[in-house]
PDB file of N, CA and C in Angstrom:
ATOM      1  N   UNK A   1    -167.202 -87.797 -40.376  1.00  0.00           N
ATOM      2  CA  UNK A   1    -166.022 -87.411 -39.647  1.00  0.00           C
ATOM      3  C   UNK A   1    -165.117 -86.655 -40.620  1.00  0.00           C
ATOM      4  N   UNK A   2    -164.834 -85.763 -40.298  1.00  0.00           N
ATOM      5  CA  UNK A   2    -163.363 -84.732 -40.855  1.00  0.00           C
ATOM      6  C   UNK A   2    -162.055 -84.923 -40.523  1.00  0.00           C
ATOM      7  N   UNK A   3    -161.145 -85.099 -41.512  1.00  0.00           N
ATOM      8  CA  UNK A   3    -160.087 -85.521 -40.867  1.00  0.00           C
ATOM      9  C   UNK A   3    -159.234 -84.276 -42.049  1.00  0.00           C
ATOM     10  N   UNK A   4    -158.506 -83.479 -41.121  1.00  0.00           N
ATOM     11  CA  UNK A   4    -157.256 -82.547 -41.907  1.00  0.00           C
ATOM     12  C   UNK A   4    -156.062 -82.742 -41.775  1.00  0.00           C
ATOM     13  N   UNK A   5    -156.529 -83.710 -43.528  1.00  0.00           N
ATOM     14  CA  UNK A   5    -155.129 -84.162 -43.567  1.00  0.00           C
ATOM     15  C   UNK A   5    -153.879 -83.197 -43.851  1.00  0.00           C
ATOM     16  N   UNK A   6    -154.287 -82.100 -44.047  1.00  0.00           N
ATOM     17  CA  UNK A   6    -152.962 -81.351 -43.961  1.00  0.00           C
ATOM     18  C   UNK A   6    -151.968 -81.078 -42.336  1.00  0.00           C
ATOM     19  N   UNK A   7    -152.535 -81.403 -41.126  1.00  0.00           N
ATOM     20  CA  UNK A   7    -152.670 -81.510 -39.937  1.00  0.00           C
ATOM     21  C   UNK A   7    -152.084 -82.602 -39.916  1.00  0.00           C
ATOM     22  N   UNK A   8    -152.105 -84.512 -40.807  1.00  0.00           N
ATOM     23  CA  UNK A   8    -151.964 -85.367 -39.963  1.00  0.00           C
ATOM     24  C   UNK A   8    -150.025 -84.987 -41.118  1.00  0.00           C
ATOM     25  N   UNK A   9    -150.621 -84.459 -42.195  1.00  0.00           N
ATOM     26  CA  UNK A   9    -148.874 -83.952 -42.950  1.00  0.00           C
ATOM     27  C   UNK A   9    -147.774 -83.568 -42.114  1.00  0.00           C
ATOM     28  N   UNK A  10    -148.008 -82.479 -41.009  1.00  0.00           N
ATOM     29  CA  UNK A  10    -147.427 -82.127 -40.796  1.00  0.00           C
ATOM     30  C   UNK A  10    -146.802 -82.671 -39.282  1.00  0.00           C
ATOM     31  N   UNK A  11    -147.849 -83.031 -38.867  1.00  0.00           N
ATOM     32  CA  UNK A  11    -147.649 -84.001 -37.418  1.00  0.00           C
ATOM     33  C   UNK A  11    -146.592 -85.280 -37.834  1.00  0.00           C
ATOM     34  N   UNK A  12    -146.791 -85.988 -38.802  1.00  0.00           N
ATOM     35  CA  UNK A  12    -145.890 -86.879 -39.404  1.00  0.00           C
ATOM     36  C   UNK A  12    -144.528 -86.470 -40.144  1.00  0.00           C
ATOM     37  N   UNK A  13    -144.489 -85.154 -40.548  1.00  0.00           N
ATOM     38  CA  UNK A  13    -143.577 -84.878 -40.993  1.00  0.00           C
ATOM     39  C   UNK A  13    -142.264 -84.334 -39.721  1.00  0.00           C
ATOM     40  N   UNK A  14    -143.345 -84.070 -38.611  1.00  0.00           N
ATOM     41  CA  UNK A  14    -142.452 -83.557 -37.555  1.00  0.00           C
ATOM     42  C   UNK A  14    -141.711 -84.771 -36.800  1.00  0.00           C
ATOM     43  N   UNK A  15    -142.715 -85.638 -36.634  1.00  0.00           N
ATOM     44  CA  UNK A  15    -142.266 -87.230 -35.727  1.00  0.00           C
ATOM     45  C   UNK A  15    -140.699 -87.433 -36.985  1.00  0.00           C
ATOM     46  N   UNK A  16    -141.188 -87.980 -37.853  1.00  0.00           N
ATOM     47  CA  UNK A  16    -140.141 -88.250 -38.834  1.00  0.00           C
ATOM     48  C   UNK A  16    -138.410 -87.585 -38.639  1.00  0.00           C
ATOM     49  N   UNK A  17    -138.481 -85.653 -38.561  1.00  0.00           N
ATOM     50  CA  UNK A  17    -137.972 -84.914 -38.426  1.00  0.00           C
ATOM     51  C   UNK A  17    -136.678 -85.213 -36.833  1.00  0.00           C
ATOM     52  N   UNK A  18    -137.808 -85.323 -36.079  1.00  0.00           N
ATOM     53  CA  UNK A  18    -137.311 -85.767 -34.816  1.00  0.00           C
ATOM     54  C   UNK A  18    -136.230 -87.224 -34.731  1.00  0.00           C
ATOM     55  N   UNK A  19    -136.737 -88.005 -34.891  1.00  0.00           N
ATOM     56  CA  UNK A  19    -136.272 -89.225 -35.273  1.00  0.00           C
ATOM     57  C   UNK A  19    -134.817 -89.178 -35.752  1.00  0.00           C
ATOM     58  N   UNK A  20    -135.000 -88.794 -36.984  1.00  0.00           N
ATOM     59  CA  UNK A  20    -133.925 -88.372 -37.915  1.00  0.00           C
ATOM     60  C   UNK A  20    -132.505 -87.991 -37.150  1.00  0.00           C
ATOM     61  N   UNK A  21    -132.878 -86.965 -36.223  1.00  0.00           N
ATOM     62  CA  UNK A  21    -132.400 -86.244 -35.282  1.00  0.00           C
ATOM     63  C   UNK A  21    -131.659 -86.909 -34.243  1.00  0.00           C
ATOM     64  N   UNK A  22    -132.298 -88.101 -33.538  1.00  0.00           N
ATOM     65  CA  UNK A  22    -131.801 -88.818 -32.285  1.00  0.00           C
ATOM     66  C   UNK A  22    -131.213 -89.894 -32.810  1.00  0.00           C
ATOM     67  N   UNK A  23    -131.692 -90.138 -33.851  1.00  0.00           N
ATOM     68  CA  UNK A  23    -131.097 -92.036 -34.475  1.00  0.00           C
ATOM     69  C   UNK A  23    -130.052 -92.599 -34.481  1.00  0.00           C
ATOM     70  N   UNK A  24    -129.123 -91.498 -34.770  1.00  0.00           N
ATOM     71  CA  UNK A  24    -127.516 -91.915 -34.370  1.00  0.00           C
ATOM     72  C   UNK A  24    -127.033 -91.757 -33.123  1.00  0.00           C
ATOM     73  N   UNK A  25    -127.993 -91.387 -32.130  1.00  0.00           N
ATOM     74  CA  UNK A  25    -127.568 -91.456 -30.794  1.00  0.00           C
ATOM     75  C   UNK A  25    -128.124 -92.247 -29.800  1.00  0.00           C
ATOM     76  N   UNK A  26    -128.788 -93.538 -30.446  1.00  0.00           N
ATOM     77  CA  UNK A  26    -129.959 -94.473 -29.548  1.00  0.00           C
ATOM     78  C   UNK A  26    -128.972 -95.371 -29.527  1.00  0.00           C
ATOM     79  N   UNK A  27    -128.556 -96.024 -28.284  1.00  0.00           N
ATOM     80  CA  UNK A  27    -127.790 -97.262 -28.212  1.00  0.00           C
ATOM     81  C   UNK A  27    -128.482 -98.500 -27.944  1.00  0.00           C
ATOM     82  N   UNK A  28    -128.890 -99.009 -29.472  1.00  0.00           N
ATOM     83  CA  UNK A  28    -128.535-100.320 -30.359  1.00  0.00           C
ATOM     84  C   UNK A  28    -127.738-100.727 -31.351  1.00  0.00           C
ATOM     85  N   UNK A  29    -128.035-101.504 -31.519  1.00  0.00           N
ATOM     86  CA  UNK A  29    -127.193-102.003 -32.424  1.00  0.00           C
ATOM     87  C   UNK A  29    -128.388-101.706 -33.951  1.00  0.00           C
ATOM     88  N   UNK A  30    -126.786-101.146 -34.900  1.00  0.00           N
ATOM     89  CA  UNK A  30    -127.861-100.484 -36.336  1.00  0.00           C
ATOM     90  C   UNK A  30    -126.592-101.172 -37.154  1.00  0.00           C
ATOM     91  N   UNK A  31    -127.210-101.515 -38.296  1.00  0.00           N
ATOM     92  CA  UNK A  31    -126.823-101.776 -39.582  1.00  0.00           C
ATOM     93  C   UNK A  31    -127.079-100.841 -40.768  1.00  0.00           C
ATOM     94  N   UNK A  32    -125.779-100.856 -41.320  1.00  0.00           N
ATOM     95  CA  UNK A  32    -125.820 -99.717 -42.471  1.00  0.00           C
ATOM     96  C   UNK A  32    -125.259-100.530 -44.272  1.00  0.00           C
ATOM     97  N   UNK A  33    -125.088 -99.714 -45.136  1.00  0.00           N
ATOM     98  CA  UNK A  33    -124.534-100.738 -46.215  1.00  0.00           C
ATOM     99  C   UNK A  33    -123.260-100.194 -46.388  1.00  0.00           C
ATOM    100  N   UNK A  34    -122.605-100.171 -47.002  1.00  0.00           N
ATOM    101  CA  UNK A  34    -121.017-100.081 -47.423  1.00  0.00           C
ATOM    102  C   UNK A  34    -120.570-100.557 -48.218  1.00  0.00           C
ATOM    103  N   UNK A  35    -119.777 -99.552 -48.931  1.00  0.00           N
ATOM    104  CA  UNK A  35    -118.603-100.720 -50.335  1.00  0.00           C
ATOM    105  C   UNK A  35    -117.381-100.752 -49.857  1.00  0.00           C
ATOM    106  N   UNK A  36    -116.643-102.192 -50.262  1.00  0.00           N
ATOM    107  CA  UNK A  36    -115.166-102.187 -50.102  1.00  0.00           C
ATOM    108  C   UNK A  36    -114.317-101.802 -51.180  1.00  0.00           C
ATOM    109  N   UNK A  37    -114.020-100.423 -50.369  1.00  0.00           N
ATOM    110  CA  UNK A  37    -112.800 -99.760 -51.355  1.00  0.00           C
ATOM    111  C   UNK A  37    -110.946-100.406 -50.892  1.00  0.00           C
ATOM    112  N   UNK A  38    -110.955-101.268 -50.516  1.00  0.00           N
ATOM    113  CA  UNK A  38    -109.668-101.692 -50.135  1.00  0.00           C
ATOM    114  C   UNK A  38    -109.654-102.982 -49.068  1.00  0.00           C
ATOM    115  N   UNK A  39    -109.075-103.837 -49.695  1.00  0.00           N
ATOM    116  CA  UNK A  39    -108.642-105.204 -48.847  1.00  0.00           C
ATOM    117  C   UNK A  39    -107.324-105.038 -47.962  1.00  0.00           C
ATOM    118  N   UNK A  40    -107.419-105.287 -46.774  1.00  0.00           N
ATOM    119  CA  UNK A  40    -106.104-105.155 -45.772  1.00  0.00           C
ATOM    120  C   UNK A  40    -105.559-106.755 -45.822  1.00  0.00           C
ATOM    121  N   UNK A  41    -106.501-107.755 -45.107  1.00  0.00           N
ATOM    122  CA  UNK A  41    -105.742-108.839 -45.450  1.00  0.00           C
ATOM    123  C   UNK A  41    -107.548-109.699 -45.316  1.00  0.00           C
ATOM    124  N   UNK A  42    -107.578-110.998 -45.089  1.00  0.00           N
ATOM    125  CA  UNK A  42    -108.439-111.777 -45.358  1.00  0.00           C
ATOM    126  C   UNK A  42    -109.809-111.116 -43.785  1.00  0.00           C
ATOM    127  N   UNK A  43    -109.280-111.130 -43.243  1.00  0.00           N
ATOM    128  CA  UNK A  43    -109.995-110.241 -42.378  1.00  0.00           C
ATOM    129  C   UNK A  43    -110.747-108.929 -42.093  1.00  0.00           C
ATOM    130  N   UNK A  44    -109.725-108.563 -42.986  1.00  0.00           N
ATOM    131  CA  UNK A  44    -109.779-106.720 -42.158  1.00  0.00           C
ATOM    132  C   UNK A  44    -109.518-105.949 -43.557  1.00  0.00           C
ATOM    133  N   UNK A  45    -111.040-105.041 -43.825  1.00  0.00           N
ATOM    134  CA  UNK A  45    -111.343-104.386 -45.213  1.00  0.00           C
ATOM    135  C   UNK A  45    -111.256-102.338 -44.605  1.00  0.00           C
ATOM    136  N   UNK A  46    -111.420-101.885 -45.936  1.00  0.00           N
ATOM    137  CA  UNK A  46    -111.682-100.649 -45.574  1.00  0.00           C
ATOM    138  C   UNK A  46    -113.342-100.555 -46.418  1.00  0.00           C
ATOM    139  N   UNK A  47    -113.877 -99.694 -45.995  1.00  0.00           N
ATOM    140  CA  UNK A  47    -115.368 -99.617 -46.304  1.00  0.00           C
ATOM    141  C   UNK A  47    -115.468 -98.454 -46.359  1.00  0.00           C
ATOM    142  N   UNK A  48    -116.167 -97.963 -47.425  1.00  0.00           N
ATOM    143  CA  UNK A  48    -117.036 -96.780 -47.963  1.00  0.00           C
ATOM    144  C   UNK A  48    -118.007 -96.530 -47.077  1.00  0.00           C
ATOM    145  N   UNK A  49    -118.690 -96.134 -45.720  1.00  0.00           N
ATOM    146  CA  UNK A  49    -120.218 -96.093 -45.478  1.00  0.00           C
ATOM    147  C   UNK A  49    -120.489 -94.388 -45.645  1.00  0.00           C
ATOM    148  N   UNK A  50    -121.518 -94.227 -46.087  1.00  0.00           N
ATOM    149  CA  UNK A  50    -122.000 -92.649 -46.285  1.00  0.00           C
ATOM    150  C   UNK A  50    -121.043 -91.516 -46.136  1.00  0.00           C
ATOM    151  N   UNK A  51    -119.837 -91.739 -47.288  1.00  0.00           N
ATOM    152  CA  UNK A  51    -118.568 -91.074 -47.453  1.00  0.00           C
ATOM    153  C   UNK A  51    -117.488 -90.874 -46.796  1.00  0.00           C
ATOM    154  N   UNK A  52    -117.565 -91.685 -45.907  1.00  0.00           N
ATOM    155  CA  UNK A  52    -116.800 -91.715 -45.017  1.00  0.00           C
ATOM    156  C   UNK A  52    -115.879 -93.330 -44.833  1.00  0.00           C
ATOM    157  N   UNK A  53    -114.600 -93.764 -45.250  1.00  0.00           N
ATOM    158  CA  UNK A  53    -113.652 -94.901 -45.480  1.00  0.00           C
ATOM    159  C   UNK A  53    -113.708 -95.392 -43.375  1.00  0.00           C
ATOM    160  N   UNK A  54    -113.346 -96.272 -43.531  1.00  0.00           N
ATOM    161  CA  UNK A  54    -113.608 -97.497 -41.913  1.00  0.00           C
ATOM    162  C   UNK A  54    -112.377 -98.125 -42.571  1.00  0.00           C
ATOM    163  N   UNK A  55    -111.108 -98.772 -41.693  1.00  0.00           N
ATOM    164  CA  UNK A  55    -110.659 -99.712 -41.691  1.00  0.00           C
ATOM    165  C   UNK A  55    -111.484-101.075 -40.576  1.00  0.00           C
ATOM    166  N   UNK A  56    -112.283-101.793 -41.030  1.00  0.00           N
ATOM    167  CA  UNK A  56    -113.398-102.793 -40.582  1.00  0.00           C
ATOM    168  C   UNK A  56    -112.653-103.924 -40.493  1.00  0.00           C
ATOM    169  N   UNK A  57    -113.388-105.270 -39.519  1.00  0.00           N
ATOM    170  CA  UNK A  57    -112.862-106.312 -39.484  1.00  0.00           C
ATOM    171  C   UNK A  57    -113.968-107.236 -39.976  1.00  0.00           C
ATOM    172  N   UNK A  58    -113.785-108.099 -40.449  1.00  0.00           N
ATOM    173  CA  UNK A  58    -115.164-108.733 -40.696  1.00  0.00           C
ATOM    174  C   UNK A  58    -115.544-110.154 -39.843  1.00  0.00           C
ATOM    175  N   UNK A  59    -116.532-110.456 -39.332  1.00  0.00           N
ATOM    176  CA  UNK A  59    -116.919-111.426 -38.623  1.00  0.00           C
ATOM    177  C   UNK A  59    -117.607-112.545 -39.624  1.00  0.00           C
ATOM    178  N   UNK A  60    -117.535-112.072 -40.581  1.00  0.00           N
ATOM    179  CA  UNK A  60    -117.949-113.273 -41.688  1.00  0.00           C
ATOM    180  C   UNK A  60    -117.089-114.125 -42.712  1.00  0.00           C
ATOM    181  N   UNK A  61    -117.500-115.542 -42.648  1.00  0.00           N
ATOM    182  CA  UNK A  61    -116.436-116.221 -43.241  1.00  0.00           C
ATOM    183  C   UNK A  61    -116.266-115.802 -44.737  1.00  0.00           C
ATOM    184  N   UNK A  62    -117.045-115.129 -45.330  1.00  0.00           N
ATOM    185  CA  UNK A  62    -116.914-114.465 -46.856  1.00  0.00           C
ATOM    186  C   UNK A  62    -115.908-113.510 -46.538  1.00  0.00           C
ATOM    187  N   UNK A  63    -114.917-114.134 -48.573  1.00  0.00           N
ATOM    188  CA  UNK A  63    -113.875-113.146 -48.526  1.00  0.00           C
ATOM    189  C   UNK A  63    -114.718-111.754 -49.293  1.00  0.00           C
ATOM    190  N   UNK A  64    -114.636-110.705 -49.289  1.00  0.00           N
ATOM    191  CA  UNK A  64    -114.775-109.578 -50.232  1.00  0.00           C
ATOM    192  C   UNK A  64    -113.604-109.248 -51.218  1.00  0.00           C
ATOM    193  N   UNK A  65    -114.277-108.403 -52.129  1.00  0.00           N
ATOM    194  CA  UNK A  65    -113.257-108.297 -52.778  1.00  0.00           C
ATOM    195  C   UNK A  65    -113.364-106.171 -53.145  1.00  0.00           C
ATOM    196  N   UNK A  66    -112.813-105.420 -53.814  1.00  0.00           N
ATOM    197  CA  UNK A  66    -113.101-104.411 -53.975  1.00  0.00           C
ATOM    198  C   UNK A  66    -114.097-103.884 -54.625  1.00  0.00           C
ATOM    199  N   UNK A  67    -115.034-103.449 -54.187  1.00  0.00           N
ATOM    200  CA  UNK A  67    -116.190-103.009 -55.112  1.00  0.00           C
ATOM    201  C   UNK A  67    -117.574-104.235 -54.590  1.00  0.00           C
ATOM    202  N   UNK A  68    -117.560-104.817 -53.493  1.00  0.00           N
ATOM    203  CA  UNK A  68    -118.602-105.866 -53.032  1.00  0.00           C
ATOM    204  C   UNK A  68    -119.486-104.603 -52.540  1.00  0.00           C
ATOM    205  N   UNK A  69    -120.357-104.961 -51.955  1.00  0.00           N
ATOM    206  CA  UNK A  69    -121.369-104.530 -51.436  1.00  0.00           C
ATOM    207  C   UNK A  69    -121.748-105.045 -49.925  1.00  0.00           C
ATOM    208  N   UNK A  70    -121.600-104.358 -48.641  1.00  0.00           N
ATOM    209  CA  UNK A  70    -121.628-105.457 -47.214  1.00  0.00           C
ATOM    210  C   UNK A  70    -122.699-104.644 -46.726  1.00  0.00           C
ATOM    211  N   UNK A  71    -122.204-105.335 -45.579  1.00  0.00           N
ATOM    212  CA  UNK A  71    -123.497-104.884 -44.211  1.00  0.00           C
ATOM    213  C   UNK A  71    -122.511-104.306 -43.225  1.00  0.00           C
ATOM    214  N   UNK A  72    -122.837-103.975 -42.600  1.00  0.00           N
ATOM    215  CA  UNK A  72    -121.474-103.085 -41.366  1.00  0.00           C
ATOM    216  C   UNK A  72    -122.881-102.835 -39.992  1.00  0.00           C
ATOM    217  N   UNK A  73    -122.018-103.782 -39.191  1.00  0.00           N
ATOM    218  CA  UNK A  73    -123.163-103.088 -37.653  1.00  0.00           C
ATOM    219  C   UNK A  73    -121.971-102.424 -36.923  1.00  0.00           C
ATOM    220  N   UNK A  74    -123.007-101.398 -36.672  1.00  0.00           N
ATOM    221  CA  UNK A  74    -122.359-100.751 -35.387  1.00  0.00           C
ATOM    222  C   UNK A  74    -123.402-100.687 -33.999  1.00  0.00           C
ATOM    223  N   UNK A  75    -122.025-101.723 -33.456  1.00  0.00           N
ATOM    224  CA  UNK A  75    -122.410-102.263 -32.094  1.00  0.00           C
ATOM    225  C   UNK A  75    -122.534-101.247 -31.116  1.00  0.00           C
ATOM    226  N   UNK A  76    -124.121-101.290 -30.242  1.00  0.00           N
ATOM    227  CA  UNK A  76    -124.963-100.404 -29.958  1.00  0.00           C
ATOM    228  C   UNK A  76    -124.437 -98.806 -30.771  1.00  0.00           C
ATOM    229  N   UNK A  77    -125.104 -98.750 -31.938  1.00  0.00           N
ATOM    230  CA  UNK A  77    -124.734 -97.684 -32.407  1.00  0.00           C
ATOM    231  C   UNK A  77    -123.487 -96.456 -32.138  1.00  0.00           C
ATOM    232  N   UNK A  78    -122.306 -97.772 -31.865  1.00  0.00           N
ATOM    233  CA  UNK A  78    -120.727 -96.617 -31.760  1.00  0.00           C
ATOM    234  C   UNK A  78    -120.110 -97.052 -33.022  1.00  0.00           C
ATOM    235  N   UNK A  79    -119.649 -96.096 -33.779  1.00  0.00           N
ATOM    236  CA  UNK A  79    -119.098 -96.334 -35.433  1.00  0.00           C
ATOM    237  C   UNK A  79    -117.514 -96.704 -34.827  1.00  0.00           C
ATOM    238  N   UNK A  80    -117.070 -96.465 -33.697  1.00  0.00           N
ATOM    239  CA  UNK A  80    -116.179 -97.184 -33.525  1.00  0.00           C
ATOM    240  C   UNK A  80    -116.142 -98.324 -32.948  1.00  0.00           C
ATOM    241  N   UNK A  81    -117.188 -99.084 -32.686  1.00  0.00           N
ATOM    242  CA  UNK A  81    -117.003-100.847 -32.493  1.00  0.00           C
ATOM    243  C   UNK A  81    -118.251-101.057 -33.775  1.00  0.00           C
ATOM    244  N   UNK A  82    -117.482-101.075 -34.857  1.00  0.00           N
ATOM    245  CA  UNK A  82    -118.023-101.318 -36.198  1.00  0.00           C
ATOM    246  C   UNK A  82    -117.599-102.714 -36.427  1.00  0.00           C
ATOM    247  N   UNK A  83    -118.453-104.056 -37.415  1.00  0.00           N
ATOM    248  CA  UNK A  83    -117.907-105.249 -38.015  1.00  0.00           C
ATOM    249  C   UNK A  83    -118.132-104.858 -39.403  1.00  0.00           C
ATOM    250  N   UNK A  84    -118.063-106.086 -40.244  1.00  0.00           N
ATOM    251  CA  UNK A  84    -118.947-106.404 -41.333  1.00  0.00           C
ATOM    252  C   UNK A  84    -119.495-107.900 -40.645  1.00  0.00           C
ATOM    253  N   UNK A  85    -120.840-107.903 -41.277  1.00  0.00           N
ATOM    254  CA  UNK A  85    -121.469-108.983 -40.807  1.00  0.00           C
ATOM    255  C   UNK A  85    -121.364-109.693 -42.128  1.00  0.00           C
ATOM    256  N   UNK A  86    -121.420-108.960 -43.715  1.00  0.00           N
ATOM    257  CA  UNK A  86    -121.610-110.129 -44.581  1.00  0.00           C
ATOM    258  C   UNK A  86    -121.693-109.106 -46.136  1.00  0.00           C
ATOM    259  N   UNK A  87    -122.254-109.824 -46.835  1.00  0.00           N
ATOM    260  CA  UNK A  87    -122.541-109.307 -48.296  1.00  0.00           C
ATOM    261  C   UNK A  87    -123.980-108.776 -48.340  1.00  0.00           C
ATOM    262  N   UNK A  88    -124.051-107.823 -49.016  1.00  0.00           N
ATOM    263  CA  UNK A  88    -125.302-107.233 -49.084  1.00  0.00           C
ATOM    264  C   UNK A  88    -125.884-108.245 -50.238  1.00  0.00           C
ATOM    265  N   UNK A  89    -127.538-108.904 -49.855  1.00  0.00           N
ATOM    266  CA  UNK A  89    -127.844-109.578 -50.882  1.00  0.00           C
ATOM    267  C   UNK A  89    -128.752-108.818 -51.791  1.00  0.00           C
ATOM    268  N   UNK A  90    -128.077-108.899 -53.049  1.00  0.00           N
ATOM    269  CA  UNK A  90    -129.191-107.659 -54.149  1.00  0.00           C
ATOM    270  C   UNK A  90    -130.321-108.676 -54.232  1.00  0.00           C
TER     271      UNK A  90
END
């Protein structure tokens, strides 16, 4: 059997491509990472996610502090009904 793999390259590179494309517009719920660049009060942080600052609320009983590392869902994928769920575990 012959298989051209330069054929299955590019078929995969296209699915991938596509994807890429719709992902921020599929309504679920997605998790991203984030740093806290600023504490508001025991609740409610501001977050770094992919250059872009969030004033966030957090649903987790962990305090953060500046420079933590979290989790941030955005509920069915709207960046405006964003949480933090928690600490990113290294």
């Amino acid at each position: 059997m012959n298989i051209d793999h330069e054929a299955i390259k590019i078929l995969s590179n296209t699915i991938v491509n596509a994807i890429d494309k719709i992902k921020d517009k599929l309504p679920f719920d997605r998790t991203v990472k984030g740093t806290v660049i600023s504490v508001i009060d025991t609740k409610h942080y501001i977050v770094k996610i992919e250059g872009r600052d969030y004033a966030l609320p957090s649903l987790s009983n962990d305090m953060f502090s500046i420079g933590n590392s979290v989790l941030v869902t955005y509920f069915q994928n709207n960046k405006n009904k964003a949480y933090i769920i928690g600490k990113e575990e290294m």
